[in-house]
C-alpha atoms as a PDB file:
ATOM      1  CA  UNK A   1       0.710   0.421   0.413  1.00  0.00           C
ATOM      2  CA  UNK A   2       0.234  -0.252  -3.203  1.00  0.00           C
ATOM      3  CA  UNK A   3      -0.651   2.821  -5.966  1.00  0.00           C
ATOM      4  CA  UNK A   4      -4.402   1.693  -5.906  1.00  0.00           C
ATOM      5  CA  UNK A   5      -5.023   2.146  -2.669  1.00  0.00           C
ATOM      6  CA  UNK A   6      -2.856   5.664  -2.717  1.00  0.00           C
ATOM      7  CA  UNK A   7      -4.819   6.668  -5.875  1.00  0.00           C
ATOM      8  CA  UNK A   8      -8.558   5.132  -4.495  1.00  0.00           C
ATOM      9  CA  UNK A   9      -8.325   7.324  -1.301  1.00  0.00           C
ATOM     10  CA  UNK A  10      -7.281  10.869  -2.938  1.00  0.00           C
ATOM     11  CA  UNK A  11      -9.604  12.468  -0.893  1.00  0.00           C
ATOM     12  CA  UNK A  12      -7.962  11.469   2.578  1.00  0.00           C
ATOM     13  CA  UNK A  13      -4.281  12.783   1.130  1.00  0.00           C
ATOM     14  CA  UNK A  14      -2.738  15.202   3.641  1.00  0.00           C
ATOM     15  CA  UNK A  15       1.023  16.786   3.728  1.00  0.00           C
ATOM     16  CA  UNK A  16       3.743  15.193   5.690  1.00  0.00           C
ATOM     17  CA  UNK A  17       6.085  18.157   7.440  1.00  0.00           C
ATOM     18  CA  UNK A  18       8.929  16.320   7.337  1.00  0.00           C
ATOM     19  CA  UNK A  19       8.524  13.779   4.824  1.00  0.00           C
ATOM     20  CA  UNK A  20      11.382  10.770   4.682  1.00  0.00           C
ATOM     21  CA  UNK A  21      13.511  10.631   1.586  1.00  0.00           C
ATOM     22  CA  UNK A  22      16.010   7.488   2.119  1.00  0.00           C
ATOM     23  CA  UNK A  23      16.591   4.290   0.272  1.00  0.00           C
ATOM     24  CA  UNK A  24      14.442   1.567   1.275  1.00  0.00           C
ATOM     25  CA  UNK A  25      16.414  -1.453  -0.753  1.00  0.00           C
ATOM     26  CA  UNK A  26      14.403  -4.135   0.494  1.00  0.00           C
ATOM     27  CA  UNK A  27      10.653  -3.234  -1.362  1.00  0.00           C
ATOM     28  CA  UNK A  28       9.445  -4.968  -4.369  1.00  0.00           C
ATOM     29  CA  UNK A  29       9.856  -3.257  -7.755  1.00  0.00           C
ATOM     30  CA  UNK A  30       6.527  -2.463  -7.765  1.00  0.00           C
ATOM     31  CA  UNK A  31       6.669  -0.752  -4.117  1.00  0.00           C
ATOM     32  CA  UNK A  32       9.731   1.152  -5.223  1.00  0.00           C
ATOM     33  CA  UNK A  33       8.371   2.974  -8.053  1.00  0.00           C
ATOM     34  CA  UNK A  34       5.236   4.149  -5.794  1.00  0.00           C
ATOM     35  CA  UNK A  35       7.913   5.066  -3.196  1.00  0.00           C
ATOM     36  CA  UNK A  36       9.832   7.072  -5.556  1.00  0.00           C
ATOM     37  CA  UNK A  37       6.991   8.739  -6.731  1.00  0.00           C
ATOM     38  CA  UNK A  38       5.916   9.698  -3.077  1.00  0.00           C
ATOM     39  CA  UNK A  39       9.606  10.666  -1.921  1.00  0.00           C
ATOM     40  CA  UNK A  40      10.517  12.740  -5.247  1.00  0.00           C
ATOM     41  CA  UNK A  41       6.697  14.898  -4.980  1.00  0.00           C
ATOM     42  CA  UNK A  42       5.693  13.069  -8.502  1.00  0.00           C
ATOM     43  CA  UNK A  43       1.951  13.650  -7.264  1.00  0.00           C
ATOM     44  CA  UNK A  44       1.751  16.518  -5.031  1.00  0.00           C
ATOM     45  CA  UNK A  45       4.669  17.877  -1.766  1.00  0.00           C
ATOM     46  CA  UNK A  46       4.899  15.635   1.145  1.00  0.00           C
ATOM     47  CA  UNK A  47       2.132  13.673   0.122  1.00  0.00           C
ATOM     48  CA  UNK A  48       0.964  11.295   3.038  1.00  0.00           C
ATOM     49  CA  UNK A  49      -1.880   9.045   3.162  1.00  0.00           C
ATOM     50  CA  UNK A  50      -2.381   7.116   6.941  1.00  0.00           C
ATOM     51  CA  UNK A  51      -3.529   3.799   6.961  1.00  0.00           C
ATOM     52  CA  UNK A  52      -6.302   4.513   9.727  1.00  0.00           C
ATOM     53  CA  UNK A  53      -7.719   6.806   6.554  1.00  0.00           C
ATOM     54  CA  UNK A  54      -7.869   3.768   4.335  1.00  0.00           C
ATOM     55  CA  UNK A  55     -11.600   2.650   3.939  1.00  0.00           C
ATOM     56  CA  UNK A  56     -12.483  -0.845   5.412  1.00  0.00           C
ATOM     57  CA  UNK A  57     -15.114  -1.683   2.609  1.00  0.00           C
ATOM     58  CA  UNK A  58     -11.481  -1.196   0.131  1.00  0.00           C
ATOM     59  CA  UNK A  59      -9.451  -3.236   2.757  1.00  0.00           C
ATOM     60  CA  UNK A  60     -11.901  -6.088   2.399  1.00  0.00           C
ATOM     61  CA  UNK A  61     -12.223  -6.238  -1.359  1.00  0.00           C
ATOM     62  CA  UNK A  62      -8.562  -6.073  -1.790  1.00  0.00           C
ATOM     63  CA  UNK A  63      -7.762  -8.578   1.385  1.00  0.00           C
ATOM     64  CA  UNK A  64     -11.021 -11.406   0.116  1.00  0.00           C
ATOM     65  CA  UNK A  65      -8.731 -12.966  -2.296  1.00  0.00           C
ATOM     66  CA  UNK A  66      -5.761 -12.967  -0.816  1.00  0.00           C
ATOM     67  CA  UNK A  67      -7.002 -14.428   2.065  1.00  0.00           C
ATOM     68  CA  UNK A  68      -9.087 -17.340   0.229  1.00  0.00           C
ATOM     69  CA  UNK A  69      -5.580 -18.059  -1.015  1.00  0.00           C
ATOM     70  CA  UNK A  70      -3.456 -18.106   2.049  1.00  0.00           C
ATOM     71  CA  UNK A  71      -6.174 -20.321   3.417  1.00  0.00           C
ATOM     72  CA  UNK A  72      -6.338 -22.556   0.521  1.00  0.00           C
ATOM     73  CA  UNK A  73      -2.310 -22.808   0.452  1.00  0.00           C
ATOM     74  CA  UNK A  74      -2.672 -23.599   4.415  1.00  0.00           C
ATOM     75  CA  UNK A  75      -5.249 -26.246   3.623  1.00  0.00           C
ATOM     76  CA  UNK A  76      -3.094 -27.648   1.037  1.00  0.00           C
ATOM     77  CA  UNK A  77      -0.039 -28.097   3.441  1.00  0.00           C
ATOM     78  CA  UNK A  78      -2.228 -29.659   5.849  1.00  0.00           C
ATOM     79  CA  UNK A  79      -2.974 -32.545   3.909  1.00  0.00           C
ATOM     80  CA  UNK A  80       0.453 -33.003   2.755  1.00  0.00           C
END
């Protein structure tokens, strides 16, 4: 999940009971510092946020161009 999507759906935040607190080494930069900020409380305790909460009409915005790319890259390859 990236902080725009945390931040967009503030309204769906719950608490996680147990919430995890190890190393993850293998995110991006940018996936780290969210991580950190959920894991060390930065916005509120145990902050969770489940996907299932995560509004389709955001998925799709955020997923259009992405997608237009992966399927231009494909088409690209193809003709190679």
């Amino acid at each position: 999940m990236d902080r725009d999507t945390l931040l967009a759906h503030r309204t769906h935040w719950s608490k996680e009971l147990e919430p995890t607190r190890d190393e993850l080494p293998d995110l991006s930069p940018e996936e780290t510092a969210l991580y950190d900020d959920l894991r060390f409380d930065r916005f509120q305790p145990g902050l969770r946020l489940e996907q299932e909460r995560v509004r389709f009409d955001w998925l799709k915005v955020q997923l259009h161009p992405r997608l237009r790319q992966d399927s231009s890259t494909t088409e690209s390859a193809r003709l190679a």
